[in-house]
C-alpha atoms as a PDB file:
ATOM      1  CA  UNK A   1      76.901  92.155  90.127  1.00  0.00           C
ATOM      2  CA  UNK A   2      80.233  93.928  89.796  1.00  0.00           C
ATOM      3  CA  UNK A   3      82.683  95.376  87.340  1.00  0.00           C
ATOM      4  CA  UNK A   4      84.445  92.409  85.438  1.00  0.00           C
ATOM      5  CA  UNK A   5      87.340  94.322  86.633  1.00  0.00           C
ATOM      6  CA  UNK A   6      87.635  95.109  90.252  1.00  0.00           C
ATOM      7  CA  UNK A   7      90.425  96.419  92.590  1.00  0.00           C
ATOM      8  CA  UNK A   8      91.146  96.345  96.352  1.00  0.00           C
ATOM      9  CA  UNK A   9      93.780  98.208  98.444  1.00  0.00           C
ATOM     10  CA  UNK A  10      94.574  96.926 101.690  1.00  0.00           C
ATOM     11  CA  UNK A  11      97.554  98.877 103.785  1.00  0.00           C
ATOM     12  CA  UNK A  12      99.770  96.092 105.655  1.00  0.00           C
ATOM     13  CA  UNK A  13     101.706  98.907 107.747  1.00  0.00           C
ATOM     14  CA  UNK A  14      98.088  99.238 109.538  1.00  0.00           C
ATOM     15  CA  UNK A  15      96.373  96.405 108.864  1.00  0.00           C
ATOM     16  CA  UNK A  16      93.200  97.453 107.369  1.00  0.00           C
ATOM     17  CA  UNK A  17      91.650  98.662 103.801  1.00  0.00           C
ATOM     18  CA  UNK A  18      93.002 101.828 102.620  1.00  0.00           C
ATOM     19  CA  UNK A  19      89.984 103.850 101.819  1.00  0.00           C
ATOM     20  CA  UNK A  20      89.936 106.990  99.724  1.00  0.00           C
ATOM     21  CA  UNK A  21      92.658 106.045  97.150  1.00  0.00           C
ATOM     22  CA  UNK A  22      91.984 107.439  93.817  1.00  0.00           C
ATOM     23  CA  UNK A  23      92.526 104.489  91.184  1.00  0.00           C
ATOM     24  CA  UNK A  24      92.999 105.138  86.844  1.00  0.00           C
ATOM     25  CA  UNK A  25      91.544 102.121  84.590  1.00  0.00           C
ATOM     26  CA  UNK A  26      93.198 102.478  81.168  1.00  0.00           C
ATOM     27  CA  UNK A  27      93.457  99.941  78.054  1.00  0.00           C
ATOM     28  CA  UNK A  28      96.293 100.413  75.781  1.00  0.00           C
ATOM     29  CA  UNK A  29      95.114 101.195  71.782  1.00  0.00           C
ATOM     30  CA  UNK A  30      96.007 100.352  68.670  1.00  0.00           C
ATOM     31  CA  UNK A  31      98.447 102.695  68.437  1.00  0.00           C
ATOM     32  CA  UNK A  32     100.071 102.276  72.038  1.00  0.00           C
ATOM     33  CA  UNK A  33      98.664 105.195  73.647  1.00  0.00           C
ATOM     34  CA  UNK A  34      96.828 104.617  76.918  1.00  0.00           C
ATOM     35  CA  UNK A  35      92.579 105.479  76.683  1.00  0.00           C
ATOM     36  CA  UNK A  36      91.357 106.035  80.241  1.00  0.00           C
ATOM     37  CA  UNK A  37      88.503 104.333  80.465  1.00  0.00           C
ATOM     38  CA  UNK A  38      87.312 104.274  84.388  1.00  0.00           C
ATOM     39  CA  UNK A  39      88.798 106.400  87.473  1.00  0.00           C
ATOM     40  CA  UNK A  40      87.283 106.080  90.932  1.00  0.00           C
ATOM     41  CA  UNK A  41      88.166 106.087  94.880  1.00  0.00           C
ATOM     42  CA  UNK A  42      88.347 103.244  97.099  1.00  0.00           C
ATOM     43  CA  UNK A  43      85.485 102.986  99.529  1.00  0.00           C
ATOM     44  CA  UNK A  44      85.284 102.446 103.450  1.00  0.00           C
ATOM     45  CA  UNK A  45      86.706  98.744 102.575  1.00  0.00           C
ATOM     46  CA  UNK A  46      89.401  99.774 100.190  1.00  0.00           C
ATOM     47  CA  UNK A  47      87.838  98.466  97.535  1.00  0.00           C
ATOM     48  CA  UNK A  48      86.296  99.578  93.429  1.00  0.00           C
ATOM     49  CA  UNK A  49      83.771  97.348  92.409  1.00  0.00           C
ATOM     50  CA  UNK A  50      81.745  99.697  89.488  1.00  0.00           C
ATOM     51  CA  UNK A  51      84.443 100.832  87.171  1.00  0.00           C
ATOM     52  CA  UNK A  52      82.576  99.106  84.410  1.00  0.00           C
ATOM     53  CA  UNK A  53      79.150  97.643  83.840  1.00  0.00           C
ATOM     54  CA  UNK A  54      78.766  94.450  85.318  1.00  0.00           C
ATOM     55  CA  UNK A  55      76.697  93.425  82.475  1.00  0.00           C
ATOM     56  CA  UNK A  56      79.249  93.644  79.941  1.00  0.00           C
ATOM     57  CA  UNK A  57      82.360  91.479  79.457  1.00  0.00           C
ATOM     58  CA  UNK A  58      85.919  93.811  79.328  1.00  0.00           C
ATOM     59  CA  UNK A  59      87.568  93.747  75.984  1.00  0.00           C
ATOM     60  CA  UNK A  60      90.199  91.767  75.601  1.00  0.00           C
ATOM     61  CA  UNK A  61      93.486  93.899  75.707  1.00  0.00           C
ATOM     62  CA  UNK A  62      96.654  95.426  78.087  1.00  0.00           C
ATOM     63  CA  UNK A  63      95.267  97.266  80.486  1.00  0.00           C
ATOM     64  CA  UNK A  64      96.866  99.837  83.568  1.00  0.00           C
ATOM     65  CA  UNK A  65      95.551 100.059  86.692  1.00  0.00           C
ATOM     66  CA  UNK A  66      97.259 103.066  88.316  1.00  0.00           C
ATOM     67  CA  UNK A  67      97.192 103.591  91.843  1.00  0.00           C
ATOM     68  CA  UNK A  68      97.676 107.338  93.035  1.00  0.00           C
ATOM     69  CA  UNK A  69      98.782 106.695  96.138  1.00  0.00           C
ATOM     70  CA  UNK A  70     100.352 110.036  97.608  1.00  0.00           C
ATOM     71  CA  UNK A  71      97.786 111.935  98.538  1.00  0.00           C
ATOM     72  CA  UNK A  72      96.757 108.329 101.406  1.00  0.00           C
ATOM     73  CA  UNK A  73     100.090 107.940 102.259  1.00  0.00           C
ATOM     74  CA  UNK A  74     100.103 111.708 103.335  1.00  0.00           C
ATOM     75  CA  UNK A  75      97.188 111.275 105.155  1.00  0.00           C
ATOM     76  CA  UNK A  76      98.684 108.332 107.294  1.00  0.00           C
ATOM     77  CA  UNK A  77     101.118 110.578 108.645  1.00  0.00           C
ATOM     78  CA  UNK A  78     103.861 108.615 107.049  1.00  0.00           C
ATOM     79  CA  UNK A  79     107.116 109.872 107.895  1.00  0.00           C
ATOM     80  CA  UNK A  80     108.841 109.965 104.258  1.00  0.00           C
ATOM     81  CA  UNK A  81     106.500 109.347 100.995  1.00  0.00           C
ATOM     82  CA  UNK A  82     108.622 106.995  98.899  1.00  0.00           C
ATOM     83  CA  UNK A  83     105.549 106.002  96.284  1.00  0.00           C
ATOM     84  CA  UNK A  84     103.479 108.770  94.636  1.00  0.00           C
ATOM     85  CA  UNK A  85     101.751 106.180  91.637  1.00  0.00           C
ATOM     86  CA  UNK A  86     101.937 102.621  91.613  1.00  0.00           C
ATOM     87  CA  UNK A  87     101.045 101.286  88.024  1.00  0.00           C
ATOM     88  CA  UNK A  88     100.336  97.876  87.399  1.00  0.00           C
ATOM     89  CA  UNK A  89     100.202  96.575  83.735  1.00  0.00           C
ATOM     90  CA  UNK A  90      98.132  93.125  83.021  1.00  0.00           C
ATOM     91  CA  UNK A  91      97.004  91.540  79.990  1.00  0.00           C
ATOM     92  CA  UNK A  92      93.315  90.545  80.150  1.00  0.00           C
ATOM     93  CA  UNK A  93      92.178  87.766  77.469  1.00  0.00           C
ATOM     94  CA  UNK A  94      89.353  85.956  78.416  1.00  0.00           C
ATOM     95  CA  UNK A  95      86.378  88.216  78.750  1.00  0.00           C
ATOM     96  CA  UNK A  96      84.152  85.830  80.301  1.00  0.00           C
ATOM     97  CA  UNK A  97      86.335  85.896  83.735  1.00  0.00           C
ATOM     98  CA  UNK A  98      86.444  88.587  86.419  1.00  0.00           C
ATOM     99  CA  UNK A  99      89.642  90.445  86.572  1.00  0.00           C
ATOM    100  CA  UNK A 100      90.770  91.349  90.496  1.00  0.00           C
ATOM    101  CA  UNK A 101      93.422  93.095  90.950  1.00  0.00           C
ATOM    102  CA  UNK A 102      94.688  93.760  94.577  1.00  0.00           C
ATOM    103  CA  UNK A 103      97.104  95.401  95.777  1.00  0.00           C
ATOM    104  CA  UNK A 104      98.967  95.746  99.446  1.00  0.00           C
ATOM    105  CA  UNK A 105     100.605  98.442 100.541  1.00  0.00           C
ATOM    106  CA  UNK A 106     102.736  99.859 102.593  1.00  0.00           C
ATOM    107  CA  UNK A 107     104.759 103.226 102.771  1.00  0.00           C
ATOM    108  CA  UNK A 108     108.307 101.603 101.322  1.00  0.00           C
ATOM    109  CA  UNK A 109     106.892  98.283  99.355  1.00  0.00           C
ATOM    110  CA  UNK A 110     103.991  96.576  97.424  1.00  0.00           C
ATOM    111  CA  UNK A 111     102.800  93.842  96.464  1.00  0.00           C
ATOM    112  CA  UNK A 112     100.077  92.864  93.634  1.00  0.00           C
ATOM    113  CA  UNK A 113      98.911  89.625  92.269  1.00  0.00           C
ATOM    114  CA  UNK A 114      96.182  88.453  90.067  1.00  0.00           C
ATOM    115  CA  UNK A 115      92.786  87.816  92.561  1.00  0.00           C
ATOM    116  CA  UNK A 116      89.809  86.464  92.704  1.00  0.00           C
END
């Protein structure tokens, strides 16, 4: 089983999974601050599948995925870093589903939509 939220990194500029990416998992409190509840690296095929336990449903909340994505970038040689963090915000209110959230990358745009 996996995390019932999972992550997966894939960089379009080369065309495969972007391994070695360190990812944040917050939820937002009460009181607006953000509680980090999960941080881990993207393996050999960009993706984070143990944040949580996979035996557990996620609490229903707002939750930030950050992606730190300077230190890859960097390491792909990339001419000019334009993106050092890529946060994506996403409301999560049905426990019982698996949360995916991808993202695709390259050096000068994005892209992120709710997966599978």
């Amino acid at each position: 089983m996996k995390s019932p939220i999972t992550t997966h990194v894939l960089d379009t500029a080369n065309g495969y999974p972007a391994e070695g990416i360190e990812v944040v998992l917050e939820k937002k409190s009460e009181n607006g601050n953000w509680d980090e509840i999960a941080r881990g690296k993207t393996n050999s095929d960009g993706r984070i599948t143990d944040w949580l336990p996979s035996d557990k449903p996620a609490q229903i909340g707002v939750y930030r995925v950050t992606f730190l994505v300077e230190a890859y970038l960097k390491s792909q040689n990339t001419s000019e870093i334009f993106y050092s963090e890529i946060p994506v915000i996403f409301h999560l209110n049905t426990p019982k589903l698996h949360y995916h959230i991808p993202l695709l990358l390259n050096p000068f745009g994005y892209s992120t939509y709710r997966g599978s």
